[in-house]
C-alpha atoms as a PDB file:
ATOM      1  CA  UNK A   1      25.964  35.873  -8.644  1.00  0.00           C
ATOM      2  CA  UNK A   2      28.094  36.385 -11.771  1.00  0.00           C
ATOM      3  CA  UNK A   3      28.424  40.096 -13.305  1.00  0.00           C
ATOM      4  CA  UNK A   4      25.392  40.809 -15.462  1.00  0.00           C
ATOM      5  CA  UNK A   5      23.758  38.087 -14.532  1.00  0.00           C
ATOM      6  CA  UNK A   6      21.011  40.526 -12.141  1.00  0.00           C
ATOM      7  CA  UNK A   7      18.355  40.072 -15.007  1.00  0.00           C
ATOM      8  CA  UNK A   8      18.340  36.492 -15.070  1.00  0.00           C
ATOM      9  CA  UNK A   9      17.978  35.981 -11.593  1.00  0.00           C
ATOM     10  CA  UNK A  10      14.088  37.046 -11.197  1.00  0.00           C
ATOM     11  CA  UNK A  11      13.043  35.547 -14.271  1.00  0.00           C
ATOM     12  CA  UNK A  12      15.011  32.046 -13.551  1.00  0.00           C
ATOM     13  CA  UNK A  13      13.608  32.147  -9.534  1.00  0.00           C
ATOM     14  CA  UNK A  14       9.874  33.452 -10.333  1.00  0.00           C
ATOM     15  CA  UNK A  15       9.920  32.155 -13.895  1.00  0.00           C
ATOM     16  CA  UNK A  16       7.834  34.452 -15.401  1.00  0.00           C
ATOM     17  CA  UNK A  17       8.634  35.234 -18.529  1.00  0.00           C
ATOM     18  CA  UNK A  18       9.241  31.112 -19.276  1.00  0.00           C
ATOM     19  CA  UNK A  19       6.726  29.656 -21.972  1.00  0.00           C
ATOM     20  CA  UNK A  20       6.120  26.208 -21.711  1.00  0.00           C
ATOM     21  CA  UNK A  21       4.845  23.867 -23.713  1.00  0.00           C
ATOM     22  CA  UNK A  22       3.777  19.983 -23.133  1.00  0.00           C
ATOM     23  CA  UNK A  23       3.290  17.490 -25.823  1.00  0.00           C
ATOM     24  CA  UNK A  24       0.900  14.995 -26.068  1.00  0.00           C
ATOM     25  CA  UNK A  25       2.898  12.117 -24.749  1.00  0.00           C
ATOM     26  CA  UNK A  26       3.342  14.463 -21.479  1.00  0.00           C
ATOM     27  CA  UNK A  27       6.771  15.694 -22.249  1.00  0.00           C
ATOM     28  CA  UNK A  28       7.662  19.242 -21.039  1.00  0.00           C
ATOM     29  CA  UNK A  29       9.539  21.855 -23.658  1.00  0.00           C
ATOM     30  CA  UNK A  30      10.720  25.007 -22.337  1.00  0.00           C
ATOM     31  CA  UNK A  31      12.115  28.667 -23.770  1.00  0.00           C
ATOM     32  CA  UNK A  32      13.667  30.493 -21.102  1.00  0.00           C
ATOM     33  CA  UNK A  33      14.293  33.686 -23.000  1.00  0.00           C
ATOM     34  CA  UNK A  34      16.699  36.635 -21.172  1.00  0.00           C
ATOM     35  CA  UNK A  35      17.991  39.378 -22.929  1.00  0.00           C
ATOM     36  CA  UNK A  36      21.363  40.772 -22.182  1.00  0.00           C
ATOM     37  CA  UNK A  37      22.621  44.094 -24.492  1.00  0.00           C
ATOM     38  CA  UNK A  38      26.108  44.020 -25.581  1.00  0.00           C
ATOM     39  CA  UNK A  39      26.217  42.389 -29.037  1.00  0.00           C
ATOM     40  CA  UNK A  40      29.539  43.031 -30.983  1.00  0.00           C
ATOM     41  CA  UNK A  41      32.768  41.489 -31.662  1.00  0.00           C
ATOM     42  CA  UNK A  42      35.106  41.689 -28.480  1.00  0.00           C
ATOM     43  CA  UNK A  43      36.980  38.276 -27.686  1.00  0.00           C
ATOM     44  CA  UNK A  44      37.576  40.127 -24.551  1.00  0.00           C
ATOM     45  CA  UNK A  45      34.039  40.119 -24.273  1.00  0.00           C
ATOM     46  CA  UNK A  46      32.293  38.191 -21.831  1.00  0.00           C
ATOM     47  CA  UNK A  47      29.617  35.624 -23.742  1.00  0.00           C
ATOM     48  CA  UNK A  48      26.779  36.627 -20.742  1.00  0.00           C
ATOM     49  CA  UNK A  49      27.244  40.129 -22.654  1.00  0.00           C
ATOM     50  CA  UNK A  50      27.362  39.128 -26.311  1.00  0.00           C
ATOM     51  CA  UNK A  51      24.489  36.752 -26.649  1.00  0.00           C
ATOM     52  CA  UNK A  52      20.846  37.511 -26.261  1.00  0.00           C
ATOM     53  CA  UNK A  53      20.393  34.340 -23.732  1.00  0.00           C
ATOM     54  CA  UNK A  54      17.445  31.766 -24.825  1.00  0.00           C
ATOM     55  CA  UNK A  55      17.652  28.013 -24.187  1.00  0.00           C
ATOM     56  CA  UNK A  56      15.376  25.134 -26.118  1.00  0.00           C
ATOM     57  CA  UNK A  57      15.623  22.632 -23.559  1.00  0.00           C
ATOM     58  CA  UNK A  58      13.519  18.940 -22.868  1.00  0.00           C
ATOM     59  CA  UNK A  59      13.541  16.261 -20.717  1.00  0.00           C
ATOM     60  CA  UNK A  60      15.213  12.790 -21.668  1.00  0.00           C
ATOM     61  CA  UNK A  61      11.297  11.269 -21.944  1.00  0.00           C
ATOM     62  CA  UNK A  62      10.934  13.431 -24.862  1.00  0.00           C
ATOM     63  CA  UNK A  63      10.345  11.294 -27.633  1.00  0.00           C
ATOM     64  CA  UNK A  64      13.004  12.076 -30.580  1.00  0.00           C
ATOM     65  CA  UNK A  65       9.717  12.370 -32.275  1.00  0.00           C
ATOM     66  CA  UNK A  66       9.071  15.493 -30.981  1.00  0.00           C
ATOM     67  CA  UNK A  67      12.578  16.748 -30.717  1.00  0.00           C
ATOM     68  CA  UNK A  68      12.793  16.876 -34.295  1.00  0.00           C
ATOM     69  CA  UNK A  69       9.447  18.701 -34.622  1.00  0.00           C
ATOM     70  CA  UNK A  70      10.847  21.292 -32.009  1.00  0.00           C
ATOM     71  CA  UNK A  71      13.692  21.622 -33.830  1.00  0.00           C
ATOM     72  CA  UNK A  72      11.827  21.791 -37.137  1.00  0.00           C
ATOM     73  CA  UNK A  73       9.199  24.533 -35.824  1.00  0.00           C
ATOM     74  CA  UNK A  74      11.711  26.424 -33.949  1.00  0.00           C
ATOM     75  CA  UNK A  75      14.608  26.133 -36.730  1.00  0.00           C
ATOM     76  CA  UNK A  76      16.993  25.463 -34.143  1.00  0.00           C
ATOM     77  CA  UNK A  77      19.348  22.626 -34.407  1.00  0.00           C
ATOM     78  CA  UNK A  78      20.136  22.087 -30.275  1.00  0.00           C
ATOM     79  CA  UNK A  79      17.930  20.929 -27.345  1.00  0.00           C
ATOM     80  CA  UNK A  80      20.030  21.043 -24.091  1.00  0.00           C
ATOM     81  CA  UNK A  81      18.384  18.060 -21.764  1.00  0.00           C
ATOM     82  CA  UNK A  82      17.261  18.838 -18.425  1.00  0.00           C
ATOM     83  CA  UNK A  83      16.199  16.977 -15.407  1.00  0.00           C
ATOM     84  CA  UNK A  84      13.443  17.627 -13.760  1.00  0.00           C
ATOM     85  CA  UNK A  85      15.164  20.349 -11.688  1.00  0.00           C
ATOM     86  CA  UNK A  86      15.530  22.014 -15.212  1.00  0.00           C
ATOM     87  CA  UNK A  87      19.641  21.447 -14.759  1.00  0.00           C
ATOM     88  CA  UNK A  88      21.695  19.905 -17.880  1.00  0.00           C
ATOM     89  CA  UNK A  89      22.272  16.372 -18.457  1.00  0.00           C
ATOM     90  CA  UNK A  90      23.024  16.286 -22.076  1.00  0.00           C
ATOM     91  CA  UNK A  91      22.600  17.497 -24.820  1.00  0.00           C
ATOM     92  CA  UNK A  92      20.860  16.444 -28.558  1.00  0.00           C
ATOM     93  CA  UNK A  93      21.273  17.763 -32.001  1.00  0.00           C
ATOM     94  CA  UNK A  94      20.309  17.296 -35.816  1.00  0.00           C
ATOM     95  CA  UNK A  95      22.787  14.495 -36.251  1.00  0.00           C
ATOM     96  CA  UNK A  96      21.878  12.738 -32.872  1.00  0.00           C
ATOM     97  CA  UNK A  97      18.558  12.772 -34.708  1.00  0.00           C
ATOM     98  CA  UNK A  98      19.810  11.513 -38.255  1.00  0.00           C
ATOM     99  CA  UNK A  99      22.414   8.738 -35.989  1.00  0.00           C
ATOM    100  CA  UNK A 100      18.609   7.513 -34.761  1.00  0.00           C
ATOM    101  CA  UNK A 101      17.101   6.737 -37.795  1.00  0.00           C
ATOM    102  CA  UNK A 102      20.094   4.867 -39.168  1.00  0.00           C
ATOM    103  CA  UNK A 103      20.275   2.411 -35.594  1.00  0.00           C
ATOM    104  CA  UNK A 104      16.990   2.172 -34.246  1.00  0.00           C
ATOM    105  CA  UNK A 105      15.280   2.613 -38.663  1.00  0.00           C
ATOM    106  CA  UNK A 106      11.240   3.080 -38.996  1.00  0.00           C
ATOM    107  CA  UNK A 107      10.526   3.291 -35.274  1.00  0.00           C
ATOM    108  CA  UNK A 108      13.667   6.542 -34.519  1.00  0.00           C
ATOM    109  CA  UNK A 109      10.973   8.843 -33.696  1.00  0.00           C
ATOM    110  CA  UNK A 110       9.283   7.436 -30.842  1.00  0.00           C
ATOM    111  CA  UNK A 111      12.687   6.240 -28.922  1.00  0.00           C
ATOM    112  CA  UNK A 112      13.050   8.386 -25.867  1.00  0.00           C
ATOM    113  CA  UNK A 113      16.095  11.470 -26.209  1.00  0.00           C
ATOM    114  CA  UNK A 114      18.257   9.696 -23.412  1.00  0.00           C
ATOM    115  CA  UNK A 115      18.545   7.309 -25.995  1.00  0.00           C
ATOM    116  CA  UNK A 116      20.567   9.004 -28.394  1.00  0.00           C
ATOM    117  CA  UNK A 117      21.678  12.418 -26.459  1.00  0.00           C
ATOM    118  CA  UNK A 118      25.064  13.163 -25.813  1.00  0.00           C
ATOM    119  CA  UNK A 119      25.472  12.668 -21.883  1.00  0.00           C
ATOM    120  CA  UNK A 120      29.066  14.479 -22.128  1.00  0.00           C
ATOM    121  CA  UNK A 121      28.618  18.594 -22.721  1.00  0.00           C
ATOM    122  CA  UNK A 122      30.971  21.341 -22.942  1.00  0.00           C
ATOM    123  CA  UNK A 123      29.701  23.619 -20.934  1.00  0.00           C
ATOM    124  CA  UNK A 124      31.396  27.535 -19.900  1.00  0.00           C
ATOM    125  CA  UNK A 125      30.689  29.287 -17.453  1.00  0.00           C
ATOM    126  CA  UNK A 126      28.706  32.695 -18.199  1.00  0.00           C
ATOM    127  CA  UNK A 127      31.748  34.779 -17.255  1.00  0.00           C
ATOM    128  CA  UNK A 128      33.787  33.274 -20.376  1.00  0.00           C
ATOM    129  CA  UNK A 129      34.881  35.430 -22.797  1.00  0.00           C
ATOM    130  CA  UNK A 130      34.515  35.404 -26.654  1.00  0.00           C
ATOM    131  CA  UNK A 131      37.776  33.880 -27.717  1.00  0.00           C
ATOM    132  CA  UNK A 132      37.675  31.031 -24.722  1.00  0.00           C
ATOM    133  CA  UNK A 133      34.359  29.824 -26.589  1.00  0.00           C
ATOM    134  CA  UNK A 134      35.878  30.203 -30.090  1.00  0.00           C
ATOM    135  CA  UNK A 135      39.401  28.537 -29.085  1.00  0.00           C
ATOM    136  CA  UNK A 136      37.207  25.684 -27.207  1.00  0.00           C
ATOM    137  CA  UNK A 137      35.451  25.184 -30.576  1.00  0.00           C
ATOM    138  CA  UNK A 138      38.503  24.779 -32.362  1.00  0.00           C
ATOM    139  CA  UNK A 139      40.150  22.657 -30.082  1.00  0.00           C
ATOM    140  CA  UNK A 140      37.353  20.538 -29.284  1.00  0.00           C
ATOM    141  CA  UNK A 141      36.702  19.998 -32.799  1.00  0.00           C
ATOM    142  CA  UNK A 142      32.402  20.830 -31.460  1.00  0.00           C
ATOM    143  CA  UNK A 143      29.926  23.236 -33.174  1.00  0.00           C
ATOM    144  CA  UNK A 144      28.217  24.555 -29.680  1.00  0.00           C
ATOM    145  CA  UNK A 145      28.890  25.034 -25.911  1.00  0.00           C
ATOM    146  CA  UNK A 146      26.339  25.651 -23.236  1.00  0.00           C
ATOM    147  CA  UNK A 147      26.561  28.676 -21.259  1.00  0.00           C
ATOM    148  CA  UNK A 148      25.886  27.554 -17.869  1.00  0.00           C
ATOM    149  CA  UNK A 149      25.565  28.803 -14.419  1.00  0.00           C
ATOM    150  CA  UNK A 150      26.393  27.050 -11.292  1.00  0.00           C
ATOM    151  CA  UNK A 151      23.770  26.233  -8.821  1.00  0.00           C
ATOM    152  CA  UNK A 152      23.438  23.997  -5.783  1.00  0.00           C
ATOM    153  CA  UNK A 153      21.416  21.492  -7.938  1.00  0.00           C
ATOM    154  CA  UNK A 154      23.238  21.197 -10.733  1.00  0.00           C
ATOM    155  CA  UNK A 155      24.545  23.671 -14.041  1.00  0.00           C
ATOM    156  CA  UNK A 156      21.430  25.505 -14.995  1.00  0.00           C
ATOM    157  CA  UNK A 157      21.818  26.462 -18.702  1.00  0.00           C
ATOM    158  CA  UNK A 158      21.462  30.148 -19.763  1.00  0.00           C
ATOM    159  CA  UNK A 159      22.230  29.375 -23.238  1.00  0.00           C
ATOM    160  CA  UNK A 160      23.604  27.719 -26.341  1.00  0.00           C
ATOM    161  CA  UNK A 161      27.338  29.528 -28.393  1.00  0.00           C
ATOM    162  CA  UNK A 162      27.295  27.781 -31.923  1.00  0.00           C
ATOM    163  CA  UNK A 163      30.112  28.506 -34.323  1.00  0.00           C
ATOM    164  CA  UNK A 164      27.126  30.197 -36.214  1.00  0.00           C
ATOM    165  CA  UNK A 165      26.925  32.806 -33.580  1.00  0.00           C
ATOM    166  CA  UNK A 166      30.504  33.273 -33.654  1.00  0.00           C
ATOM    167  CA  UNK A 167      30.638  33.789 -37.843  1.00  0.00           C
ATOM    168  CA  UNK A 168      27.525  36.031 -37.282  1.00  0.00           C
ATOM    169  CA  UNK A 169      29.541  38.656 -35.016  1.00  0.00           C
ATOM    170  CA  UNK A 170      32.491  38.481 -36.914  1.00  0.00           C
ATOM    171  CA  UNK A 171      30.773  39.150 -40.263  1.00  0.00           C
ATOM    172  CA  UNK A 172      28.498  41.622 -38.655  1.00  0.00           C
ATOM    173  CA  UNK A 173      31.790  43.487 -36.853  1.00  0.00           C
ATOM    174  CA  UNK A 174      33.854  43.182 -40.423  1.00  0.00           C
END
């Protein structure tokens, strides 16, 4: 198990604290919330310590339809894509969403998410610090990485590191 990771490991197993959500075509939504204390600005820091963990995730059946409402209602701008073993398999944003409606035009919102995520994620592992998220930003030229940990069925995601969250404990440390 990786270092601070003790909390996450009765709520992921027993899922208790998970809130779940099913839309009317049948499609599962999930908010796996954690919280981990730490925030501040340390590269140094390990991202398990400076993030309160929480994942929007949805299977690939989701229709982009409703990934756009989720995103709307939730005012996020990521779902990470899990199979059915909740594990990541891609990942879809706003401008998956706005890439939609200029290929597939009227009928965007009820094309499945496979359709349009991104099948290729950057993904750290939990134990990452700070700057190795920041300098994989930059070099990648990408606005988010997953936080993952490694399990026997696949990367489970713990949660999302935007730029955004980056600025936010840099302006909050300055």
């Amino acid at each position: 198990m990786i270092a601070g990771a003790e909390d996450l490991a009765g709520e992921t197993a027993g899922k208790p604290n998970r809130k779940e959500a099913v839309s009317n075509f049948g499609c599962r939504f999930f908010f796996l919330p954690a919280r981990i204390e730490g925030w501040g600005m340390n590269l140094s820091q390990m991202v398990i310590k400076a993030k309160r963990l929480e994942v929007w995730t949805c299977t690939s059946d989701a229709t982009l339809g409703e990934v756009g409402a989720r995103m709307v209602n939730e005012d996020i701008s990521t779902l990470v894509v899990v199979d059915e073993g909740e594990c990541l398999i891609g990942i879809i944003t706003r401008t998956d969403l706005l890439r939609a409606r200029l290929e597939a035009g009227l009928e965007w919102r009820n094309r499945p998410a496979r359709e349009f995520m991104s099948q290729e994620v950057i993904s750290v592992p939990a134990t990452s610090t700070l700057e190795d998220v920041a300098r994989l930003l930059i070099d990648r030229h990408i606005h988010r990485v997953v936080v993952v940990r490694s399990e026997e069925t696949g990367l489970r995601p713990l949660a999302v590191i935007s730029t955004g969250d980056l600025l936010y404990h840099l302006a909050k440390k300055a």
